[in-house]
PDB file of N, CA and C in Angstrom:
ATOM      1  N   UNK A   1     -14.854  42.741  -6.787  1.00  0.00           N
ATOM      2  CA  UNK A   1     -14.852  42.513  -5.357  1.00  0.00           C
ATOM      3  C   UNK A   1     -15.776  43.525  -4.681  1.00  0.00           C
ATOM      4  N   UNK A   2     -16.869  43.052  -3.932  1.00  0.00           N
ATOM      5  CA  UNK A   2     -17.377  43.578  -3.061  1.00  0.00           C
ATOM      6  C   UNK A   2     -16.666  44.637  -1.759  1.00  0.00           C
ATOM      7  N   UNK A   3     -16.642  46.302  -1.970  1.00  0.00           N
ATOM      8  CA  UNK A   3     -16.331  46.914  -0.850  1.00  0.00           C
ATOM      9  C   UNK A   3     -17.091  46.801   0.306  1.00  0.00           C
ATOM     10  N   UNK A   4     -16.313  47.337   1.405  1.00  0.00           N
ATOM     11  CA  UNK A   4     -17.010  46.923   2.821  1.00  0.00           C
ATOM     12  C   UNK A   4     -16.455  48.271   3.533  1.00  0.00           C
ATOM     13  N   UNK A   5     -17.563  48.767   4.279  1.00  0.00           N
ATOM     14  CA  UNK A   5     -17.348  50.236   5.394  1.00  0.00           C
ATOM     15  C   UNK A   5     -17.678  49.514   6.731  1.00  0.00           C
ATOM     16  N   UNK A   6     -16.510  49.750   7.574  1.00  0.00           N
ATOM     17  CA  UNK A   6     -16.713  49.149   8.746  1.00  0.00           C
ATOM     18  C   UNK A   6     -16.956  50.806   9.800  1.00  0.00           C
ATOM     19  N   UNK A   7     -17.906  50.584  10.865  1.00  0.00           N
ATOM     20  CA  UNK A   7     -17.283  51.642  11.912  1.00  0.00           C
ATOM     21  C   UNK A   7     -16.687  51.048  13.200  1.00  0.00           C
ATOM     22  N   UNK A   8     -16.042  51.759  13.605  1.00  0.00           N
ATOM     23  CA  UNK A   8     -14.695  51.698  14.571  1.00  0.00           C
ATOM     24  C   UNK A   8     -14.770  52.663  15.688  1.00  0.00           C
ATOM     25  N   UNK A   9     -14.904  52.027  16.897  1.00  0.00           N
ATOM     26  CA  UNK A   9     -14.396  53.066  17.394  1.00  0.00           C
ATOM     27  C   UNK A   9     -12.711  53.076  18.731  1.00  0.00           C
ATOM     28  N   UNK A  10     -12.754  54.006  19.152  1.00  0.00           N
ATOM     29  CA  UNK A  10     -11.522  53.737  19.425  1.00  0.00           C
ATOM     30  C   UNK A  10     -11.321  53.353  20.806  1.00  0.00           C
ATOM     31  N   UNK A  11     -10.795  52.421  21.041  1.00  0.00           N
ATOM     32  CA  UNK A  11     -11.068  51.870  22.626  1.00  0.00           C
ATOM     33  C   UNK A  11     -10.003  52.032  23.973  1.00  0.00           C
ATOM     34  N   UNK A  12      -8.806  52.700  23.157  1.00  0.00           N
ATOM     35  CA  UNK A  12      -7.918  53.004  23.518  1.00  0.00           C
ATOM     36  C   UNK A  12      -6.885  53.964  22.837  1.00  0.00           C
ATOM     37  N   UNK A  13      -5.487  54.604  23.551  1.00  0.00           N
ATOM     38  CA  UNK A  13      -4.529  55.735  22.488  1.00  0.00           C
ATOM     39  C   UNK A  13      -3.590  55.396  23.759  1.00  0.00           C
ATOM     40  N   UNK A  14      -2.490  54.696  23.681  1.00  0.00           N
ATOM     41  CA  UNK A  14      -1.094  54.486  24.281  1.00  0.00           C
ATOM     42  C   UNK A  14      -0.095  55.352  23.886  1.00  0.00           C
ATOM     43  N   UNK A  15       0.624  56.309  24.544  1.00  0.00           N
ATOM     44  CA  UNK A  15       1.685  57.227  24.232  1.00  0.00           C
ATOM     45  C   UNK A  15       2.511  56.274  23.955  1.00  0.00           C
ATOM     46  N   UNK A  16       3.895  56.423  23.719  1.00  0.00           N
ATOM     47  CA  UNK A  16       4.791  55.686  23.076  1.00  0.00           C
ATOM     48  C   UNK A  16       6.211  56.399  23.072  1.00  0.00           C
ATOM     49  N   UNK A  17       7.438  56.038  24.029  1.00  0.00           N
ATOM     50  CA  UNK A  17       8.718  57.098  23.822  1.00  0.00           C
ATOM     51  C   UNK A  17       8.595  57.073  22.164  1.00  0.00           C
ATOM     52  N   UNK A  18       9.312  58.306  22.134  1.00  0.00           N
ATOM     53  CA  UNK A  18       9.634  59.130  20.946  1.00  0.00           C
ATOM     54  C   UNK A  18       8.565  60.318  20.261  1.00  0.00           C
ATOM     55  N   UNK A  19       7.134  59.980  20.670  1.00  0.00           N
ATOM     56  CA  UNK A  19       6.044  60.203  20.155  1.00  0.00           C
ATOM     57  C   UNK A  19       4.977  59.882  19.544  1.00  0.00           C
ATOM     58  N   UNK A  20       5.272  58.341  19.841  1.00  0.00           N
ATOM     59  CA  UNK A  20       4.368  57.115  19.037  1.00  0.00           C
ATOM     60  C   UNK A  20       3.395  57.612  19.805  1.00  0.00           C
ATOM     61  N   UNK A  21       2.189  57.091  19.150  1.00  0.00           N
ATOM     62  CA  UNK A  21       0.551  56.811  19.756  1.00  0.00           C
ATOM     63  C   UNK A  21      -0.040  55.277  19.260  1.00  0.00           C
ATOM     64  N   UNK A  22      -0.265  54.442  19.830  1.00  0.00           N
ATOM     65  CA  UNK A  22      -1.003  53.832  19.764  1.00  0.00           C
ATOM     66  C   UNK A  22      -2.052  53.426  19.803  1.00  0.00           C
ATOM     67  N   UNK A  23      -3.358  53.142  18.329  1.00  0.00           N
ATOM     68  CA  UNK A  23      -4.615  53.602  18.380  1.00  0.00           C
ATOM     69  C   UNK A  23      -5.343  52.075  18.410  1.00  0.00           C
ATOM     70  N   UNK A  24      -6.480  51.714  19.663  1.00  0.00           N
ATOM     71  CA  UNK A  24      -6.509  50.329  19.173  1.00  0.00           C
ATOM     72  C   UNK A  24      -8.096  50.420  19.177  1.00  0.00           C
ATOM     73  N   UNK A  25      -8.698  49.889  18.080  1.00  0.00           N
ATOM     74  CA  UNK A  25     -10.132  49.828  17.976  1.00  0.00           C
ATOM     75  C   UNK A  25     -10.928  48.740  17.901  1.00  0.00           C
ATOM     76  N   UNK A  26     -12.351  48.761  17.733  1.00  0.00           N
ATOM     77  CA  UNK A  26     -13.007  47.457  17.762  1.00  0.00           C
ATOM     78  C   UNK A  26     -14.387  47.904  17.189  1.00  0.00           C
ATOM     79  N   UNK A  27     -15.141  47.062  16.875  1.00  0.00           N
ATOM     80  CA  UNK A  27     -15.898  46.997  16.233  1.00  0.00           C
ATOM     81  C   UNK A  27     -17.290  47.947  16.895  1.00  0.00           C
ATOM     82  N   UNK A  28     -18.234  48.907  16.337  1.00  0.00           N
ATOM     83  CA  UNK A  28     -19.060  49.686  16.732  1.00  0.00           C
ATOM     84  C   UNK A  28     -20.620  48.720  16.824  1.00  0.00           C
ATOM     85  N   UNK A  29     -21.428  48.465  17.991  1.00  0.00           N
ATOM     86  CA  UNK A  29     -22.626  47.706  17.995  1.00  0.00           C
ATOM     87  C   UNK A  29     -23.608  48.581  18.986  1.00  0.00           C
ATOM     88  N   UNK A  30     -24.573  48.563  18.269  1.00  0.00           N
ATOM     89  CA  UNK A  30     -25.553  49.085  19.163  1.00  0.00           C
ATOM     90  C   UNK A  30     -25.787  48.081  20.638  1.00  0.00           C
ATOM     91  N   UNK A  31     -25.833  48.682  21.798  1.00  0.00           N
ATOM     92  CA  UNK A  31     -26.010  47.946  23.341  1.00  0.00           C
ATOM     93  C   UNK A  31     -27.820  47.357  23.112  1.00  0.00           C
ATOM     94  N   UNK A  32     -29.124  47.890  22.254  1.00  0.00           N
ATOM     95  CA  UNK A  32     -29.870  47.273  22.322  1.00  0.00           C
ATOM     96  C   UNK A  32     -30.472  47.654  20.593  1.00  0.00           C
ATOM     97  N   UNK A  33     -30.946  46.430  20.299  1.00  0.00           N
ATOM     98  CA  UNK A  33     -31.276  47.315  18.933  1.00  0.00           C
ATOM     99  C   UNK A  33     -32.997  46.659  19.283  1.00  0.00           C
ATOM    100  N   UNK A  34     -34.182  47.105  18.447  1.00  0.00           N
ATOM    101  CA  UNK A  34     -35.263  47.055  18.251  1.00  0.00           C
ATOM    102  C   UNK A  34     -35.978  45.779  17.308  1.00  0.00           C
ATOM    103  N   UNK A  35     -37.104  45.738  17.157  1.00  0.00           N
ATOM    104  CA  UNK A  35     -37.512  44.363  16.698  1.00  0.00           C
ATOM    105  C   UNK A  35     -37.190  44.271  15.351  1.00  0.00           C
ATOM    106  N   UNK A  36     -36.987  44.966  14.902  1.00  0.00           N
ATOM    107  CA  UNK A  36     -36.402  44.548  13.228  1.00  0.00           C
ATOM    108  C   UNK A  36     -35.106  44.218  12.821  1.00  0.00           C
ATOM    109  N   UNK A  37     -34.793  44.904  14.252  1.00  0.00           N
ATOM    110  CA  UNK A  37     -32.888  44.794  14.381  1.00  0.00           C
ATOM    111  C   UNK A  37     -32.138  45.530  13.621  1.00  0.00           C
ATOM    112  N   UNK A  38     -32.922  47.150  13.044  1.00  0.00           N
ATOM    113  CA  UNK A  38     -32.449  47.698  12.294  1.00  0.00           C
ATOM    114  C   UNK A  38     -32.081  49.171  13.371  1.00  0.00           C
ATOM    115  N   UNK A  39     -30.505  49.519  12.741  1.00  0.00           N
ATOM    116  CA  UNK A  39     -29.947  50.218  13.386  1.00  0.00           C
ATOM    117  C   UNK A  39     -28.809  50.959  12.885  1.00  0.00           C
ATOM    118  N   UNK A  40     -28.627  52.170  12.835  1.00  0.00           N
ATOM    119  CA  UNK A  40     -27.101  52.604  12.370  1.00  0.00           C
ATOM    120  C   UNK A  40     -25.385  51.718  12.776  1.00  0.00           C
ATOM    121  N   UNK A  41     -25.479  52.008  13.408  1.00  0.00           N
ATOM    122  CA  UNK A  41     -24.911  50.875  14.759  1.00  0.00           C
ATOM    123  C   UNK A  41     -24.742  49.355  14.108  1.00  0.00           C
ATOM    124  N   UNK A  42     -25.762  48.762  13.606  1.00  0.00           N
ATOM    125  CA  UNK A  42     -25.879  47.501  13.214  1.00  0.00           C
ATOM    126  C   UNK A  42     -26.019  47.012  11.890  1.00  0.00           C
ATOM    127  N   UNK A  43     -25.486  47.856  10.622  1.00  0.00           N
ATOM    128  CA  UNK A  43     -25.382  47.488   9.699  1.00  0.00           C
ATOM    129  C   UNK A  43     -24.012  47.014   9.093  1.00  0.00           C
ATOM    130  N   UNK A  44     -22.765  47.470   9.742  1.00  0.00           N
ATOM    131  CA  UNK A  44     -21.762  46.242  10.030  1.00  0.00           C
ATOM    132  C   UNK A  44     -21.927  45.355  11.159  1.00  0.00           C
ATOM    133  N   UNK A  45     -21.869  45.728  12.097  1.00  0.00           N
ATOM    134  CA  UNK A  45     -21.687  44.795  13.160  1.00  0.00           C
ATOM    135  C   UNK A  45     -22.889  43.609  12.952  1.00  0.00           C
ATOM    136  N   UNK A  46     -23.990  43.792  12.394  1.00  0.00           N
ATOM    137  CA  UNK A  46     -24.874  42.772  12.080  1.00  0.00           C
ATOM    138  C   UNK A  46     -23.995  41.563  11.194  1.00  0.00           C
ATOM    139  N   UNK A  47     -22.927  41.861   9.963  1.00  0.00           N
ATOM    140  CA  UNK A  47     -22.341  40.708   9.121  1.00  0.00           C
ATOM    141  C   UNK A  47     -21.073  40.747   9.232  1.00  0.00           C
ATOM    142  N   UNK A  48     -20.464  41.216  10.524  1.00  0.00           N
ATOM    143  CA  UNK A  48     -19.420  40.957  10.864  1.00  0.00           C
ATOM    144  C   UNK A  48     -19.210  41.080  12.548  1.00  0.00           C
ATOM    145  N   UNK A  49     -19.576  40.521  13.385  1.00  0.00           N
ATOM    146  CA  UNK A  49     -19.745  40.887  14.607  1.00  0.00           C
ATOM    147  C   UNK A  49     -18.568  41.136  15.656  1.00  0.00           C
ATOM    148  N   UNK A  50     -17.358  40.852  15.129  1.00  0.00           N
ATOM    149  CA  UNK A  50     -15.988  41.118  15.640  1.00  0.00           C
ATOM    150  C   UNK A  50     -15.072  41.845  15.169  1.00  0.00           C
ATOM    151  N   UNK A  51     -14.502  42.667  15.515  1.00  0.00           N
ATOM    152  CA  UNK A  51     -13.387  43.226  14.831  1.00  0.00           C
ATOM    153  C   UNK A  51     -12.750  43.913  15.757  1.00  0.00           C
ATOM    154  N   UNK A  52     -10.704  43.870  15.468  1.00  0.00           N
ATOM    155  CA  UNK A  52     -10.136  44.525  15.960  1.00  0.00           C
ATOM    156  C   UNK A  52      -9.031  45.668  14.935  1.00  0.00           C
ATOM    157  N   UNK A  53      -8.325  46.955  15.373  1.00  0.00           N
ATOM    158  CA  UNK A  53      -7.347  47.018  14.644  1.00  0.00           C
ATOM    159  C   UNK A  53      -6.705  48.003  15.811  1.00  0.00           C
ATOM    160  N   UNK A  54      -5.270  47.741  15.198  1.00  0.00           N
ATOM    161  CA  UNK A  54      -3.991  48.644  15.983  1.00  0.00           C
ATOM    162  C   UNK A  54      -3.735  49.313  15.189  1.00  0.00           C
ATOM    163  N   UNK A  55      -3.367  50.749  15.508  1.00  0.00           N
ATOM    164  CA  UNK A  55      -2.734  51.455  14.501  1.00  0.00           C
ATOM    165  C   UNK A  55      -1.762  52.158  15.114  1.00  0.00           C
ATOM    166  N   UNK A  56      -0.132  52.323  14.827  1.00  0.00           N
ATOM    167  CA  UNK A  56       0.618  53.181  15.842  1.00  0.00           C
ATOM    168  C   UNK A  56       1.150  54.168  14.593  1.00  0.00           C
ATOM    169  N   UNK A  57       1.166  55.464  15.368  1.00  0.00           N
ATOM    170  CA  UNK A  57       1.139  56.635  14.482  1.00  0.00           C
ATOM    171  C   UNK A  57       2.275  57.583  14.974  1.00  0.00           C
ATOM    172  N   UNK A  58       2.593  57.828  13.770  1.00  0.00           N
ATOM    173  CA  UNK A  58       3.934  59.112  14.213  1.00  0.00           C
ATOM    174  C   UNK A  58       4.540  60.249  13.837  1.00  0.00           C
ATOM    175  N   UNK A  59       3.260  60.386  12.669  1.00  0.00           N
ATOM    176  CA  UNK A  59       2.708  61.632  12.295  1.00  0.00           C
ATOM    177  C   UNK A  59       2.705  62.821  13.023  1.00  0.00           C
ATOM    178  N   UNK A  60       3.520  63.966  12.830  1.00  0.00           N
ATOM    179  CA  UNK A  60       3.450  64.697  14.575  1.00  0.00           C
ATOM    180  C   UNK A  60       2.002  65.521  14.177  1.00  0.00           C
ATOM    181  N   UNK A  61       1.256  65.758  12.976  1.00  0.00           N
ATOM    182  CA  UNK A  61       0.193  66.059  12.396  1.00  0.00           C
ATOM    183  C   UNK A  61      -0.695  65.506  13.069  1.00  0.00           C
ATOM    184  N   UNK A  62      -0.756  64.149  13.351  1.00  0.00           N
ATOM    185  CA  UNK A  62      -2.345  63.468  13.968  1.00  0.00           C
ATOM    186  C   UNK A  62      -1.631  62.783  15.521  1.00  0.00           C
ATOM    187  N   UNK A  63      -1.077  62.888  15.991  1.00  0.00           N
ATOM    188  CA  UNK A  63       0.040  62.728  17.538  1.00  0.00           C
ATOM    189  C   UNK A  63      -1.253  63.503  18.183  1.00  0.00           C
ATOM    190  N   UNK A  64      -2.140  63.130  19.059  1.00  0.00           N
ATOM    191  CA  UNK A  64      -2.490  63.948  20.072  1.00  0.00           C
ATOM    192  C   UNK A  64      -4.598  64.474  19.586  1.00  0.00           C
ATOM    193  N   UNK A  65      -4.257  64.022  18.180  1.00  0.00           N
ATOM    194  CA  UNK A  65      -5.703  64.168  17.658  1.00  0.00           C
ATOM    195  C   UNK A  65      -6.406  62.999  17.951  1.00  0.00           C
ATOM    196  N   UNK A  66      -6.362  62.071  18.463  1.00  0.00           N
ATOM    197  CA  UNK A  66      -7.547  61.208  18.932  1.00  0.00           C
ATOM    198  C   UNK A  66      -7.262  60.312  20.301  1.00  0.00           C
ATOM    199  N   UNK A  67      -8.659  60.287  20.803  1.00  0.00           N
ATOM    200  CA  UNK A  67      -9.341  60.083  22.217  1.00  0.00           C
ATOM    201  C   UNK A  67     -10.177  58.606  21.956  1.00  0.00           C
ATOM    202  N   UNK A  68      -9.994  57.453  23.020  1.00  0.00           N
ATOM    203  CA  UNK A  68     -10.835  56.629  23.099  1.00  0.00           C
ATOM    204  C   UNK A  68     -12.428  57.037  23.169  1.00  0.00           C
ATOM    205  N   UNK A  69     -13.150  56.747  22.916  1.00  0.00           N
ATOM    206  CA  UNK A  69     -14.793  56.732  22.426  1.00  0.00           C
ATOM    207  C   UNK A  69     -15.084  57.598  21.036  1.00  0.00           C
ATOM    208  N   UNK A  70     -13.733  58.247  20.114  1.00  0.00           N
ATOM    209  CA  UNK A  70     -14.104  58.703  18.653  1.00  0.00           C
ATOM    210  C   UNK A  70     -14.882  57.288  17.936  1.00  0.00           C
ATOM    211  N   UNK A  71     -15.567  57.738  17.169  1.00  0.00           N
ATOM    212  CA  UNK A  71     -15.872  56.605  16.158  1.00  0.00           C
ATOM    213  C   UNK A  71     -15.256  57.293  14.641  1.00  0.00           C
ATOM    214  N   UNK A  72     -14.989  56.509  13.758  1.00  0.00           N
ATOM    215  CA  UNK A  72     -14.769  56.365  12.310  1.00  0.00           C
ATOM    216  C   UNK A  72     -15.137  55.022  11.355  1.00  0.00           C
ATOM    217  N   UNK A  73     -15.470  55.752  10.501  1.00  0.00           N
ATOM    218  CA  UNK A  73     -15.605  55.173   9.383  1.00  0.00           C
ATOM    219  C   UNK A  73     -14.306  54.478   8.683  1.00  0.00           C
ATOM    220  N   UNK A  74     -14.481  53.080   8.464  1.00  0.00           N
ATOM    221  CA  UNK A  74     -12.873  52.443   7.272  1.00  0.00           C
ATOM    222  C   UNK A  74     -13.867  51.907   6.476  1.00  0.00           C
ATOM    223  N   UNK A  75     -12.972  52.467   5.118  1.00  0.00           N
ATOM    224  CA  UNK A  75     -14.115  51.681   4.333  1.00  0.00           C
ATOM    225  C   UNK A  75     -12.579  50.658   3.173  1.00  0.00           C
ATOM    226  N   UNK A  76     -13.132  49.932   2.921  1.00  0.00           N
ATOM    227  CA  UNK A  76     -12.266  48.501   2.454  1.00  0.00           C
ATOM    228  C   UNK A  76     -12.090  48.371   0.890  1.00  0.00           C
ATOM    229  N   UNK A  77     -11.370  48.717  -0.053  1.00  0.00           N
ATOM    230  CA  UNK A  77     -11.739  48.782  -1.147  1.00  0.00           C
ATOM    231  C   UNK A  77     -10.317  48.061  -1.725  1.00  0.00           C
ATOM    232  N   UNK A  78     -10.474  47.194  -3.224  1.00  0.00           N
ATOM    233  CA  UNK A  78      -9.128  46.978  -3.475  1.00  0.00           C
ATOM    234  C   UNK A  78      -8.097  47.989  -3.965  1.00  0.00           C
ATOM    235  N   UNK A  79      -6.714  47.908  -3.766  1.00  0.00           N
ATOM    236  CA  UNK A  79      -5.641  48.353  -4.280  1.00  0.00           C
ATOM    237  C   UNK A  79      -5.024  47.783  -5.421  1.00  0.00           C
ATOM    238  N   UNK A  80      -5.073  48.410  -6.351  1.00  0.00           N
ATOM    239  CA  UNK A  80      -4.665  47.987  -7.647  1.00  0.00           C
ATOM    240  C   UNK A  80      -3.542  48.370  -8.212  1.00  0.00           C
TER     241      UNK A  80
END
Protein backbone atom coordinates (compact mmCIF):
# COMPACT_ATOMS: atom_id res chain seq x y z
CA UNK A 1 0.00 0.00 0.00
CA UNK A 2 1.00 3.27 -1.03
CA UNK A 3 1.77 5.86 2.10
CA UNK A 4 0.40 9.33 1.96
CA UNK A 5 1.72 12.73 4.05
CA UNK A 6 -0.97 15.10 4.18
CA UNK A 7 -0.39 18.85 5.64
CA UNK A 8 -2.96 20.25 7.93
CA UNK A 9 -3.48 23.03 9.31
CA UNK A 10 -5.47 23.96 12.14
CA UNK A 11 -8.54 26.01 11.63
CA UNK A 12 -9.81 25.98 14.85
CA UNK A 13 -9.16 24.67 19.08
CA UNK A 14 -12.69 24.59 21.10
CA UNK A 15 -12.18 24.37 24.97
CA UNK A 16 -14.36 21.73 26.26
CA UNK A 17 -15.76 21.37 30.24
CA UNK A 18 -13.45 19.14 31.94
CA UNK A 19 -10.43 20.11 29.79
CA UNK A 20 -11.22 18.79 26.44
CA UNK A 21 -9.77 20.74 23.39
CA UNK A 22 -11.07 20.40 20.31
CA UNK A 23 -8.69 20.45 17.25
CA UNK A 24 -10.39 20.83 13.80
CA UNK A 25 -8.29 20.96 10.59
CA UNK A 26 -8.36 21.10 6.86
CA UNK A 27 -6.45 20.69 4.20
CA UNK A 28 -3.12 23.13 3.52
CA UNK A 29 -3.26 24.94 -0.34
CA UNK A 30 -1.29 27.47 -1.60
CA UNK A 31 -3.83 30.95 -2.25
CA UNK A 32 -1.81 31.27 -5.74
CA UNK A 33 0.56 28.84 -7.13
CA UNK A 34 2.78 29.63 -10.43
CA UNK A 35 2.78 28.27 -14.01
CA UNK A 36 3.97 24.88 -13.39
CA UNK A 37 1.76 24.66 -10.42
CA UNK A 38 4.57 23.57 -8.45
CA UNK A 39 4.54 24.38 -4.83
CA UNK A 40 5.22 23.18 -1.24
CA UNK A 41 1.72 23.93 -0.41
CA UNK A 42 0.56 21.89 -3.45
CA UNK A 43 1.95 18.62 -3.42
CA UNK A 44 -0.99 17.19 -1.40
CA UNK A 45 -3.53 19.46 -1.95
CA UNK A 46 -2.79 19.06 -5.78
CA UNK A 47 -4.18 14.89 -5.44
CA UNK A 48 -6.36 15.42 -2.87
CA UNK A 49 -8.00 18.80 -2.79
CA UNK A 50 -10.30 18.38 0.34
CA UNK A 51 -9.78 17.37 3.59
CA UNK A 52 -11.10 17.56 7.02
CA UNK A 53 -10.17 16.15 10.61
CA UNK A 54 -11.41 16.58 14.35
CA UNK A 55 -9.37 15.69 16.95
CA UNK A 56 -10.54 16.16 20.75
CA UNK A 57 -7.72 15.84 23.20
CA UNK A 58 -7.30 15.34 26.89
CA UNK A 59 -3.96 14.89 27.35
CA UNK A 60 -3.25 17.57 30.09
CA UNK A 61 0.45 17.28 28.23
CA UNK A 62 -0.80 18.80 24.80
CA UNK A 63 -4.26 20.81 26.52
CA UNK A 64 -3.26 24.35 25.60
CA UNK A 65 -0.29 23.49 23.04
CA UNK A 66 -2.02 24.37 19.87
CA UNK A 67 -3.43 27.56 18.11
CA UNK A 68 -5.51 27.82 14.87
CA UNK A 69 -3.05 28.72 11.83
CA UNK A 70 -0.23 25.77 13.23
CA UNK A 71 0.38 23.59 10.29
CA UNK A 72 1.45 19.74 10.60
CA UNK A 73 2.42 17.11 8.91
CA UNK A 74 0.05 13.41 9.07
CA UNK A 75 1.55 11.06 7.34
CA UNK A 76 -0.79 7.74 6.56
CA UNK A 77 0.83 4.48 6.78
CA UNK A 78 -0.72 0.92 7.41
CA UNK A 79 -1.19 -0.65 10.88
CA UNK A 80 -0.38 -4.08 11.06
Amino acid sequence: MTKMRAKLQIASVTKHAGGAEQLKFHGVAAKNYGEDGLDEDNTFAKFSPSVSLDITITNPALVGQFEPGQRFYVDFSPAE
